[in-house]
PDB file of N, CA and C in Angstrom:
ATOM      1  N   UNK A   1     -22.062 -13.384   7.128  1.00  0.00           N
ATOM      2  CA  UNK A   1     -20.722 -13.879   7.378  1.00  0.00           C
ATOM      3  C   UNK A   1     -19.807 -13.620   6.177  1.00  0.00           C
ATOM      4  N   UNK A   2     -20.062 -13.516   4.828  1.00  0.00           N
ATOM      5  CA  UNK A   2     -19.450 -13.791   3.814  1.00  0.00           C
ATOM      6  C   UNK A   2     -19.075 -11.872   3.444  1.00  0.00           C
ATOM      7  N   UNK A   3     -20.450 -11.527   3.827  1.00  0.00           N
ATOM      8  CA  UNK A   3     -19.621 -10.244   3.915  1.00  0.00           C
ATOM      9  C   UNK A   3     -18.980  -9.337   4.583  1.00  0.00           C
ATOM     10  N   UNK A   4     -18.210 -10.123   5.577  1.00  0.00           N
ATOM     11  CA  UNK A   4     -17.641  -9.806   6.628  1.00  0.00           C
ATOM     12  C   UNK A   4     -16.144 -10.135   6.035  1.00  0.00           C
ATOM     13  N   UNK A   5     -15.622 -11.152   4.813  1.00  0.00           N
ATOM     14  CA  UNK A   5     -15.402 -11.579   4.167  1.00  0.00           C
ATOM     15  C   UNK A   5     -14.724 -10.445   3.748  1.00  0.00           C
ATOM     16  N   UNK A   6     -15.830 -10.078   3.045  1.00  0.00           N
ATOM     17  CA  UNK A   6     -15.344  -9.579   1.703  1.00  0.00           C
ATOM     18  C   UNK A   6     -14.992  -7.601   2.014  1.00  0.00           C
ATOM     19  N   UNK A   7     -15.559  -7.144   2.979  1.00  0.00           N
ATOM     20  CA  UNK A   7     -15.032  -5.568   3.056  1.00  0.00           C
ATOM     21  C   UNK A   7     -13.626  -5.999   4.439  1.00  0.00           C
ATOM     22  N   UNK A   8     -13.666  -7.190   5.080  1.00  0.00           N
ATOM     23  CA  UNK A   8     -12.418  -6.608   5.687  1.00  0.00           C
ATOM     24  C   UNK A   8     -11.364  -7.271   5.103  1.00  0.00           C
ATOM     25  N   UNK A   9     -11.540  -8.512   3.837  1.00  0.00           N
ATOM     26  CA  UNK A   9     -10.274  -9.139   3.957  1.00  0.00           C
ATOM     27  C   UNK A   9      -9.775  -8.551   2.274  1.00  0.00           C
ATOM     28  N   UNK A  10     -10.950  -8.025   1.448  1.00  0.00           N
ATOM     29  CA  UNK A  10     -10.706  -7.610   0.381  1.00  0.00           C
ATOM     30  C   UNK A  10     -10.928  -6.204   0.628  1.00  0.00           C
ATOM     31  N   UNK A  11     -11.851  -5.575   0.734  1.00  0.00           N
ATOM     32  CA  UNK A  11     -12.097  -3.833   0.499  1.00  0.00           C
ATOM     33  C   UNK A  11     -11.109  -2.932   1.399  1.00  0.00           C
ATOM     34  N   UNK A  12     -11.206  -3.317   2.900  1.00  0.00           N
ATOM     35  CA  UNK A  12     -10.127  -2.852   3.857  1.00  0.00           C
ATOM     36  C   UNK A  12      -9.309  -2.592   3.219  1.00  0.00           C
ATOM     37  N   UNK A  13      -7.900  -3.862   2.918  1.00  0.00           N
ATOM     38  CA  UNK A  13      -6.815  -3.381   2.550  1.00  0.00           C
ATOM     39  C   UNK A  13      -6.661  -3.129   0.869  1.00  0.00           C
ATOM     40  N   UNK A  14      -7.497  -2.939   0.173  1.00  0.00           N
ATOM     41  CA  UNK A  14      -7.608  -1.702  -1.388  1.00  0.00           C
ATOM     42  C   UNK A  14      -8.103  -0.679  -0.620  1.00  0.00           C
ATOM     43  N   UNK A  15      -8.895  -0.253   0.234  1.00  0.00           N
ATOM     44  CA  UNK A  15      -9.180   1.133   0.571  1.00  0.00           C
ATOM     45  C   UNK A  15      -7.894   1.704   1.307  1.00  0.00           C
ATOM     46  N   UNK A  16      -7.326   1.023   2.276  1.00  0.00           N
ATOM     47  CA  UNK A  16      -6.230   1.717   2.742  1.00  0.00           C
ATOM     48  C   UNK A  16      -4.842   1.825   2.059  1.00  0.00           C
ATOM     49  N   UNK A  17      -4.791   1.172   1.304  1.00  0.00           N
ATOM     50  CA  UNK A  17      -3.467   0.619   0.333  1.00  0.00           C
ATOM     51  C   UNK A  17      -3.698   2.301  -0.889  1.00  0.00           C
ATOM     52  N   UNK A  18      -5.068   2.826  -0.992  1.00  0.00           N
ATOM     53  CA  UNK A  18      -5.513   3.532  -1.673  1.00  0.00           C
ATOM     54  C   UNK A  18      -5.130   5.060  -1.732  1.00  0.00           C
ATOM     55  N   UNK A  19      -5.769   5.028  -0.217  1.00  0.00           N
ATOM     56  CA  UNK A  19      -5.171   5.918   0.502  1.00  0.00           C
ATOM     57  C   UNK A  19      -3.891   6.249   0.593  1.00  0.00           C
ATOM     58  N   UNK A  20      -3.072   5.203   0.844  1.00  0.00           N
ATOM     59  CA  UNK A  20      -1.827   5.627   0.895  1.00  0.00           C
ATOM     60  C   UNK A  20      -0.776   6.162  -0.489  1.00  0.00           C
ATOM     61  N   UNK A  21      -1.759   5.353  -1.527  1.00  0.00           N
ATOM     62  CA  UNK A  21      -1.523   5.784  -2.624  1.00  0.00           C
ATOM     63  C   UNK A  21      -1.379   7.104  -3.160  1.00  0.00           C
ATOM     64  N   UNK A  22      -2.956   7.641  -2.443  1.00  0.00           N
ATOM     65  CA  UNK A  22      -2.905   9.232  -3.294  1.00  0.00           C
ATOM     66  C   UNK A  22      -1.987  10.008  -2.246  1.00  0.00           C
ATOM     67  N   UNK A  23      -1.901   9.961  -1.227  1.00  0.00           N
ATOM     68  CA  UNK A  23      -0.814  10.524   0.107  1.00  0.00           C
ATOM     69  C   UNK A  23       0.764  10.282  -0.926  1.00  0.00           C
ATOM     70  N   UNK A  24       0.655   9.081  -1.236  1.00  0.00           N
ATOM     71  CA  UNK A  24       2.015   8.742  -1.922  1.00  0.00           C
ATOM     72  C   UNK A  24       2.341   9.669  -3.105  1.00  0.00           C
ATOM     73  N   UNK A  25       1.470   9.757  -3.900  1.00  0.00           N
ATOM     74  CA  UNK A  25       1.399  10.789  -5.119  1.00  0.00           C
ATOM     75  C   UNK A  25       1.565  12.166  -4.617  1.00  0.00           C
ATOM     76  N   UNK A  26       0.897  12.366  -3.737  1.00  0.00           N
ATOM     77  CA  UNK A  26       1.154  13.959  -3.661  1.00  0.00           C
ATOM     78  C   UNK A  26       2.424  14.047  -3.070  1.00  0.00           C
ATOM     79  N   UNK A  27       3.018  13.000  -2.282  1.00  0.00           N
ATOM     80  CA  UNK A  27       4.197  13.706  -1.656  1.00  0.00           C
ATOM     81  C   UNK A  27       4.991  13.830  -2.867  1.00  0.00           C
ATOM     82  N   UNK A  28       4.919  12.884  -3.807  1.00  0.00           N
ATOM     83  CA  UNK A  28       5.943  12.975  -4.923  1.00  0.00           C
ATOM     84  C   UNK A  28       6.100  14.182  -5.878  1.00  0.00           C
ATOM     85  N   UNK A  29       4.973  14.541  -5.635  1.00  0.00           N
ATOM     86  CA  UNK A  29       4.784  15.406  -6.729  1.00  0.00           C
ATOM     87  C   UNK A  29       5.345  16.787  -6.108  1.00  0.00           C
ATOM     88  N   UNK A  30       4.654  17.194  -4.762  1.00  0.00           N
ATOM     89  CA  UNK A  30       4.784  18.148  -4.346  1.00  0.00           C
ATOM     90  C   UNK A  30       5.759  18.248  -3.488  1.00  0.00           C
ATOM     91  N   UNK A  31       6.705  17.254  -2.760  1.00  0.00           N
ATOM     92  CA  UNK A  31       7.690  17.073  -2.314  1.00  0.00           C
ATOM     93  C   UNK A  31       9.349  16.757  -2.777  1.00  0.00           C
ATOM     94  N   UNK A  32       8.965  16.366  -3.825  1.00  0.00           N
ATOM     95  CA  UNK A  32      10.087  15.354  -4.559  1.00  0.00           C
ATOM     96  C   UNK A  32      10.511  13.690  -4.660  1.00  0.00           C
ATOM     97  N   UNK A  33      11.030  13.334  -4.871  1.00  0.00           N
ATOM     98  CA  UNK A  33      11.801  12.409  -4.501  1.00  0.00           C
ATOM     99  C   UNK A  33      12.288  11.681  -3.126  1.00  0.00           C
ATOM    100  N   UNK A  34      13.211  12.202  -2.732  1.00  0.00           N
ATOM    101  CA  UNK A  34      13.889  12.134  -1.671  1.00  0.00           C
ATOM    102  C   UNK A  34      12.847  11.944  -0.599  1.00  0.00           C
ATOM    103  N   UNK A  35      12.256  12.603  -0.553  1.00  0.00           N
ATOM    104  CA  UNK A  35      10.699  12.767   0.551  1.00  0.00           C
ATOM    105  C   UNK A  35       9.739  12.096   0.058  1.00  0.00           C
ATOM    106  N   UNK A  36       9.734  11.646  -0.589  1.00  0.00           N
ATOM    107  CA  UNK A  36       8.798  10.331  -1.201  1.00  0.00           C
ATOM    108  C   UNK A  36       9.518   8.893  -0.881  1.00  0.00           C
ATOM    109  N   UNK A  37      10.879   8.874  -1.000  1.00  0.00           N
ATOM    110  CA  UNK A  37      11.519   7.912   0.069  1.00  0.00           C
ATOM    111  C   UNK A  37      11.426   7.120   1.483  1.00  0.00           C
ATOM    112  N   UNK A  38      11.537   8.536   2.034  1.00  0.00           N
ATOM    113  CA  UNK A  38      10.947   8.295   3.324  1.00  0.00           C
ATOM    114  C   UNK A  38       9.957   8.394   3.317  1.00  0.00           C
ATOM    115  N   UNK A  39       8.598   8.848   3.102  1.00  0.00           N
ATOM    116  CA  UNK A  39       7.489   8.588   3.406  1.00  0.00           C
ATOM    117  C   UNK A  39       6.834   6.963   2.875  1.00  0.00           C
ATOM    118  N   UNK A  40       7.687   6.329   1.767  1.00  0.00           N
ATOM    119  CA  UNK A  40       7.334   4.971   1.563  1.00  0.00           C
ATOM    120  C   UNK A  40       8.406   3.853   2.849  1.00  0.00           C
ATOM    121  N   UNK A  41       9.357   4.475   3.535  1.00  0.00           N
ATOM    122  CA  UNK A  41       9.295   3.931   4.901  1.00  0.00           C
ATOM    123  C   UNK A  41       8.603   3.915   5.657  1.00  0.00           C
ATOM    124  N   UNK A  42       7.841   5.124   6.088  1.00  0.00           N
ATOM    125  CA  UNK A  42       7.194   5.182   7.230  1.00  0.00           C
ATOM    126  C   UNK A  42       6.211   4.271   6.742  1.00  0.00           C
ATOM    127  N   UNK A  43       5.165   4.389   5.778  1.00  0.00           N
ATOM    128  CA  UNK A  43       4.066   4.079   5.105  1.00  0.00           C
ATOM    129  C   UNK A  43       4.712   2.038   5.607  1.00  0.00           C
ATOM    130  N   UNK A  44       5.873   2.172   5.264  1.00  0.00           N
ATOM    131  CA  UNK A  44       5.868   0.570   5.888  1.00  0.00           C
ATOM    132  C   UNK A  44       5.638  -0.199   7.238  1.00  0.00           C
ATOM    133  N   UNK A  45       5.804   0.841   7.852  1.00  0.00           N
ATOM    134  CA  UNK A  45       5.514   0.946   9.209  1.00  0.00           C
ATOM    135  C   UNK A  45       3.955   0.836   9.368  1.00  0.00           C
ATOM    136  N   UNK A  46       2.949   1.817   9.014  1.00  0.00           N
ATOM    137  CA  UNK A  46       2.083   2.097   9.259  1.00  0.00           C
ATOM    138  C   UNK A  46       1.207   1.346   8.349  1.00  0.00           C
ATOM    139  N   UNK A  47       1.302   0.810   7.270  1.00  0.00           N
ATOM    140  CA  UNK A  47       0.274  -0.247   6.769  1.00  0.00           C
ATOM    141  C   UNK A  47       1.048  -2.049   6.961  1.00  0.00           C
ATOM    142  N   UNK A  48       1.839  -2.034   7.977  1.00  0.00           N
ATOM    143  CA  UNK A  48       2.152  -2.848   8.993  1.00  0.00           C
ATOM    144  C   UNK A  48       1.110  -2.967   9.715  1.00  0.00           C
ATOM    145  N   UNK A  49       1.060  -2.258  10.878  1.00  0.00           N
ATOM    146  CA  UNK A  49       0.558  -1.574  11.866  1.00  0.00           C
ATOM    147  C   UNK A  49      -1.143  -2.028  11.379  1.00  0.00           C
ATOM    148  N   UNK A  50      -1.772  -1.236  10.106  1.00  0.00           N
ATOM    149  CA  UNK A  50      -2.930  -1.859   9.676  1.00  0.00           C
ATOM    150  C   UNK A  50      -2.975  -3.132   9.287  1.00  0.00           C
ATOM    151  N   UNK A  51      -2.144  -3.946   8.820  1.00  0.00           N
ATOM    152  CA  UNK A  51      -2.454  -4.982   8.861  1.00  0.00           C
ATOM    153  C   UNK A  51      -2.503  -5.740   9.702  1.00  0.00           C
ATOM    154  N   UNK A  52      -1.999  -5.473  10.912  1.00  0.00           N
ATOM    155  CA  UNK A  52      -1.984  -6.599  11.332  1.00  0.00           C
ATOM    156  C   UNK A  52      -3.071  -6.021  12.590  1.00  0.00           C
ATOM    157  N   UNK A  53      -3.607  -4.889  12.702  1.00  0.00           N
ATOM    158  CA  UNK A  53      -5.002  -4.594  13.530  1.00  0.00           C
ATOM    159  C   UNK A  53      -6.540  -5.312  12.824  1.00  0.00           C
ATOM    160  N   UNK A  54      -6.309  -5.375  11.297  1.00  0.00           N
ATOM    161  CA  UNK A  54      -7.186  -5.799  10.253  1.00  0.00           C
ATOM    162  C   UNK A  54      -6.983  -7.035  11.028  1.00  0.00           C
ATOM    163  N   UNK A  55      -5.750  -8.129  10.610  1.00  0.00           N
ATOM    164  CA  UNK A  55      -5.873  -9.464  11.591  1.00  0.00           C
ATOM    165  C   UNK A  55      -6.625  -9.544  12.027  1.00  0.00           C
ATOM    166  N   UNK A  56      -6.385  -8.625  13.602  1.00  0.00           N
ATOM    167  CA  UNK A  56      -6.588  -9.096  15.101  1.00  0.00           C
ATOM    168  C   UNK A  56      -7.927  -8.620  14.898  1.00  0.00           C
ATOM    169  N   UNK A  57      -8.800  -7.798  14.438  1.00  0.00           N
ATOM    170  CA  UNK A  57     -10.223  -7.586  14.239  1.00  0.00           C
ATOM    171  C   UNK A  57     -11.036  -8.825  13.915  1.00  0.00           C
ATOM    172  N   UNK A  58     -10.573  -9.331  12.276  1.00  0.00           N
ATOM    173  CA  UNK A  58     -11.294 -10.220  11.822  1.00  0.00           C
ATOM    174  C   UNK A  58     -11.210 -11.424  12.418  1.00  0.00           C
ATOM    175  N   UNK A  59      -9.982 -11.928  13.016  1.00  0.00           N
ATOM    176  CA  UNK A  59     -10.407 -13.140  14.189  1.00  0.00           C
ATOM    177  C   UNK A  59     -10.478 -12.965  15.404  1.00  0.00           C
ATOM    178  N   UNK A  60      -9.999 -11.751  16.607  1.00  0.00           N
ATOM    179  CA  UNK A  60     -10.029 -12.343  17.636  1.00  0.00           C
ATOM    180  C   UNK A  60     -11.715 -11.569  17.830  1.00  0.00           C
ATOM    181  N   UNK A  61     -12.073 -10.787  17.170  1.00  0.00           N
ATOM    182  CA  UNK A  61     -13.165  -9.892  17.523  1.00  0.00           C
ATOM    183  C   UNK A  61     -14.429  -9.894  16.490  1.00  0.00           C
ATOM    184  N   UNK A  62     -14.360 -10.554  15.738  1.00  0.00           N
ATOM    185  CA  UNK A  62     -15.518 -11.047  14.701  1.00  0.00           C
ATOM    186  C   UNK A  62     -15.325 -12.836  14.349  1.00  0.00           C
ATOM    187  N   UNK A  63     -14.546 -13.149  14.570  1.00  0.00           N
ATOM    188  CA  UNK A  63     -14.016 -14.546  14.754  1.00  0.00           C
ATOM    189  C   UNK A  63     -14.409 -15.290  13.261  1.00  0.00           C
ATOM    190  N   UNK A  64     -13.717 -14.777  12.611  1.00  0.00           N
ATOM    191  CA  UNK A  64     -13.593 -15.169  11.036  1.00  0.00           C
ATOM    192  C   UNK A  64     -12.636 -16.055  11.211  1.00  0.00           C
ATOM    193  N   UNK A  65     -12.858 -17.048  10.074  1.00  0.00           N
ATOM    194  CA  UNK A  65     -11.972 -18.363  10.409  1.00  0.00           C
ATOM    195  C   UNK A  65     -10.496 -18.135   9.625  1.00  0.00           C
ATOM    196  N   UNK A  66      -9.152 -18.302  10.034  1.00  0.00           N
ATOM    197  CA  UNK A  66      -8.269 -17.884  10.114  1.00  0.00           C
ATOM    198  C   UNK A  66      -7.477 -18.728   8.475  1.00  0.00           C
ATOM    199  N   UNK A  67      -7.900 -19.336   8.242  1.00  0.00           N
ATOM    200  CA  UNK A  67      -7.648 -20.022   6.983  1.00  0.00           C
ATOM    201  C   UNK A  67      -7.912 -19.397   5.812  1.00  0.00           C
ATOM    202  N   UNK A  68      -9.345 -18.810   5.938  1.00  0.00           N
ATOM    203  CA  UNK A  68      -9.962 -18.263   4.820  1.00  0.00           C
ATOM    204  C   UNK A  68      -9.534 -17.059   4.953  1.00  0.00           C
ATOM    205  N   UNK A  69      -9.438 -16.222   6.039  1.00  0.00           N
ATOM    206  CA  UNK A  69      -9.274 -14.831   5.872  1.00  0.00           C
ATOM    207  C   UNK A  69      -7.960 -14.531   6.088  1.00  0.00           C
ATOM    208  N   UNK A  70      -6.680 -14.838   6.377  1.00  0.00           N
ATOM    209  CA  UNK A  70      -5.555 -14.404   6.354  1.00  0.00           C
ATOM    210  C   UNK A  70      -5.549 -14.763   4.836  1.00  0.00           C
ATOM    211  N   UNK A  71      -5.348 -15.901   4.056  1.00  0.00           N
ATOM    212  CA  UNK A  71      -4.777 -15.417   3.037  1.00  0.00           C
ATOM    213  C   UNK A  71      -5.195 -14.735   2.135  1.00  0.00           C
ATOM    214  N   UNK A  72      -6.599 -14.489   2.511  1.00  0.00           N
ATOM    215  CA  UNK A  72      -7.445 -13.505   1.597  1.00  0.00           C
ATOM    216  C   UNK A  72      -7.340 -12.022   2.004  1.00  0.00           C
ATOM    217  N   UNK A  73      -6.526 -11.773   2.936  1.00  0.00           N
ATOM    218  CA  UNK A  73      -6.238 -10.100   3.237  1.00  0.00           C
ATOM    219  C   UNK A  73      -4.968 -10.337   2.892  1.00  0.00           C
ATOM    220  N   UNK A  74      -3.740 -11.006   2.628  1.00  0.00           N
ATOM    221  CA  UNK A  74      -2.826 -10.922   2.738  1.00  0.00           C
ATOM    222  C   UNK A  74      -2.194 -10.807   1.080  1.00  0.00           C
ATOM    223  N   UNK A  75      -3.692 -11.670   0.512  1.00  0.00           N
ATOM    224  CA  UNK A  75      -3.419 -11.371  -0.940  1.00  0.00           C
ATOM    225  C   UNK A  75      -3.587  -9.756  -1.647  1.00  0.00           C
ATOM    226  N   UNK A  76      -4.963  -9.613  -1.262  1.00  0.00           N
ATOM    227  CA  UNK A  76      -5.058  -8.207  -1.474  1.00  0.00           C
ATOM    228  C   UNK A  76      -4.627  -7.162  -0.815  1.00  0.00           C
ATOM    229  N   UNK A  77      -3.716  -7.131   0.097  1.00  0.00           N
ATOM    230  CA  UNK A  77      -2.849  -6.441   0.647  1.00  0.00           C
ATOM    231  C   UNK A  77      -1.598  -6.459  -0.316  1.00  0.00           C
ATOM    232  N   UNK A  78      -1.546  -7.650  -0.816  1.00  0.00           N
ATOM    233  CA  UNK A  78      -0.154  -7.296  -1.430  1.00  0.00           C
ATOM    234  C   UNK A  78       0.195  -7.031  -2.138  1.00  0.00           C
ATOM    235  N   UNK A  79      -1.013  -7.570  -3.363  1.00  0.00           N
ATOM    236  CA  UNK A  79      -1.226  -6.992  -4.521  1.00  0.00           C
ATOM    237  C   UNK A  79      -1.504  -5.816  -4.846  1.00  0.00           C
ATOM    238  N   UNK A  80      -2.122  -4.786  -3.732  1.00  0.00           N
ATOM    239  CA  UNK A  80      -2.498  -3.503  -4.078  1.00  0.00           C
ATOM    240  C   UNK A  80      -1.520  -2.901  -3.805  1.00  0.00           C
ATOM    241  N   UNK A  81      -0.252  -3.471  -3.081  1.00  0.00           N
ATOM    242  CA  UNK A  81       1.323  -2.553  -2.414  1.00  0.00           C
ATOM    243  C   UNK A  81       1.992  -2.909  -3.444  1.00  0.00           C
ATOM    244  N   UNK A  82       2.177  -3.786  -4.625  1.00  0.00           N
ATOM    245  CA  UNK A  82       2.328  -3.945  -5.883  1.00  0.00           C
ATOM    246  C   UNK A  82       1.888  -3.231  -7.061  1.00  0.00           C
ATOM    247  N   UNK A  83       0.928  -2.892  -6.993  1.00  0.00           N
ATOM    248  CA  UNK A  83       0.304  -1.634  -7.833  1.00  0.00           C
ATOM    249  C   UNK A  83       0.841  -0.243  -7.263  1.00  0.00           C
ATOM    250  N   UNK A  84       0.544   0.045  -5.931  1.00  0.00           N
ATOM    251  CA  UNK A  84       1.182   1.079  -5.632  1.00  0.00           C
ATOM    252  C   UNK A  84       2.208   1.187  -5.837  1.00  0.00           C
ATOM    253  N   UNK A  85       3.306   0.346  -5.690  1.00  0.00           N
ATOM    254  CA  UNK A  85       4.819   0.313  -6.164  1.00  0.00           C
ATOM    255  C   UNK A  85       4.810   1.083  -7.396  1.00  0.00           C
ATOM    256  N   UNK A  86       4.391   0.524  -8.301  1.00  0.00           N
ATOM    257  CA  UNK A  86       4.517   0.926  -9.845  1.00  0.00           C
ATOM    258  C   UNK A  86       4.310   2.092 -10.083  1.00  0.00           C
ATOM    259  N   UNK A  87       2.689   2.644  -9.421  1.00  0.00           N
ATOM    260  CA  UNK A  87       2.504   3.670  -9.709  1.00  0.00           C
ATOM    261  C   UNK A  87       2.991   4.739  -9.034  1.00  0.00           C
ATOM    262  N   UNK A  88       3.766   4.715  -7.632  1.00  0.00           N
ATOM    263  CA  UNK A  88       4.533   5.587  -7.085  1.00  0.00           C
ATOM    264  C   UNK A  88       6.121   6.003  -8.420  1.00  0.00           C
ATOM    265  N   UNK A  89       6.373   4.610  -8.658  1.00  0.00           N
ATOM    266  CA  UNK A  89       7.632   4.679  -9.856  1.00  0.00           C
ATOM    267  C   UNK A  89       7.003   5.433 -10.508  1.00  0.00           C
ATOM    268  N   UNK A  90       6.159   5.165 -11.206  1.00  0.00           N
ATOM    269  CA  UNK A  90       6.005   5.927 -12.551  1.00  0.00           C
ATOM    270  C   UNK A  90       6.097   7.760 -12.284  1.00  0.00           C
ATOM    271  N   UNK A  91       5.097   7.886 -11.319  1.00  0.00           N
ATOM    272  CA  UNK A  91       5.755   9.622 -10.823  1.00  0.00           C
ATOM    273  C   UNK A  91       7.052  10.451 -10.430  1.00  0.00           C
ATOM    274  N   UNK A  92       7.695   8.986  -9.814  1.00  0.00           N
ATOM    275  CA  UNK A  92       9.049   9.315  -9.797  1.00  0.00           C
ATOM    276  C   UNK A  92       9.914   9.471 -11.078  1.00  0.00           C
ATOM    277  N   UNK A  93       9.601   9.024 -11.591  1.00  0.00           N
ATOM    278  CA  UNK A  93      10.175   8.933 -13.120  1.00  0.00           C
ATOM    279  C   UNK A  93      10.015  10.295 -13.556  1.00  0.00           C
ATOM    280  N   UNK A  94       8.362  10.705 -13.479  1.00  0.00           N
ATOM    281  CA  UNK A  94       8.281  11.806 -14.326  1.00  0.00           C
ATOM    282  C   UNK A  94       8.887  13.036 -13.204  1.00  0.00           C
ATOM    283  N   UNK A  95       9.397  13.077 -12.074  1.00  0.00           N
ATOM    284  CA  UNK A  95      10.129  13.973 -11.402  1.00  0.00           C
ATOM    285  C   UNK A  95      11.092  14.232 -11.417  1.00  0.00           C
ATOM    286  N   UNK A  96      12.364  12.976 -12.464  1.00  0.00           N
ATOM    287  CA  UNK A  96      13.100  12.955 -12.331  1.00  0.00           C
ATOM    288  C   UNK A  96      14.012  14.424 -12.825  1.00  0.00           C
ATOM    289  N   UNK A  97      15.162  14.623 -12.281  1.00  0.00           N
ATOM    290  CA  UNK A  97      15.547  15.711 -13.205  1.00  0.00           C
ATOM    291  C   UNK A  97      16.280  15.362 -14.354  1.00  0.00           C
ATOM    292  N   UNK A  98      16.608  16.436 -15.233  1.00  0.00           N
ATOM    293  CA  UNK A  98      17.403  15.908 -16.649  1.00  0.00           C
ATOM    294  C   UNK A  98      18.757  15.233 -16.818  1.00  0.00           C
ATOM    295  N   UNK A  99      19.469  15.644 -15.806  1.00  0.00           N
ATOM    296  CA  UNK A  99      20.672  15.652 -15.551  1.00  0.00           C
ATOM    297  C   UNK A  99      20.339  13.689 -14.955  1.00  0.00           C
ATOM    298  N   UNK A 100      19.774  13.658 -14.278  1.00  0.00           N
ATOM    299  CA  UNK A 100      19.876  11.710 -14.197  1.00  0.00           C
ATOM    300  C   UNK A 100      19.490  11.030 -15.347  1.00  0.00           C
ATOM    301  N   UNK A 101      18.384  11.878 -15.695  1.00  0.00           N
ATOM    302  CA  UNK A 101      17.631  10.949 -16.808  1.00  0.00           C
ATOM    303  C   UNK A 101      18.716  10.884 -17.781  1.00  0.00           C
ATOM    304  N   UNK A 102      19.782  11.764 -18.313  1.00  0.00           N
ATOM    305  CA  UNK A 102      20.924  11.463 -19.362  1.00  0.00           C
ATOM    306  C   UNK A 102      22.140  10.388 -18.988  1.00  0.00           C
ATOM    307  N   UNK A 103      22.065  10.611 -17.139  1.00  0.00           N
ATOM    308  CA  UNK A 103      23.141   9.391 -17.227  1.00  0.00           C
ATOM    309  C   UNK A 103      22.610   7.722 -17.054  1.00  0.00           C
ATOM    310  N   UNK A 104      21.622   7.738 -17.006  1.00  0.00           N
ATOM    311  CA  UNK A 104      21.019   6.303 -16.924  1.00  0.00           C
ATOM    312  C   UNK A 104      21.159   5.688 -18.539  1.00  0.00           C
ATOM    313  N   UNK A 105      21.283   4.463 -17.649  1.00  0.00           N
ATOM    314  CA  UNK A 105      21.678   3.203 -19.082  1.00  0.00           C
ATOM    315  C   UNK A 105      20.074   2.766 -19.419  1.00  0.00           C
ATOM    316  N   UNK A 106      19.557   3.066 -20.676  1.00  0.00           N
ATOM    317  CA  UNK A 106      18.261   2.705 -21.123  1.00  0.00           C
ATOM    318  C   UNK A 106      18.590   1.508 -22.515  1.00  0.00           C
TER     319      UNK A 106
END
């Protein structure tokens, strides 16, 4: 029971949050900016979409008790879209071109 726990309400969403991560990196890198934009829309859509199938798995279909496991996917769901945040910034940063990077207030 406990590890039913622990890969869908913790590992699930770091493995998919993960995923979307390195998807996130490459678009940045190899796309730009702008297209790294939208793809962190859609990506809102779609680890929506996983979360809330993760939900409906762990209670209506393994019947994990709804106390313990929502806020325990909801934490590590959010925290890892918090890390991803950052680290999507930080690539953006280094994409930036010269011409912004001189007019920004540092």
């Amino acid at each position: 029971m406990i590890v039913e726990y622990i890969l869908l309400g913790i590992l699930a969403p770091i493995f998919l949050n993960l995923m979307h991560m390195l998807v996130g990196i490459y678009v940045v890198v190899q796309r730009g900016n702008i297209m790294s934009l939208g793809f962190s829309g859609m990506g809102f859509l779609t680890k929506s979409i996983g979360m809330i199938f993760l939900v409906w798995l762990g209670i209506s279909k393994l019947n994990l008790d709804y106390q313990i496991y929502v806020p325990l996917i909801s934490f590590f769901w959010f925290f890892t879209h918090i890390v991803e945040a950052f680290v999507i910034q930080h690539y953006m940063r280094e994409n930036e071109s010269e011409i912004l990077k001189g007019i920004q207030i540092k």
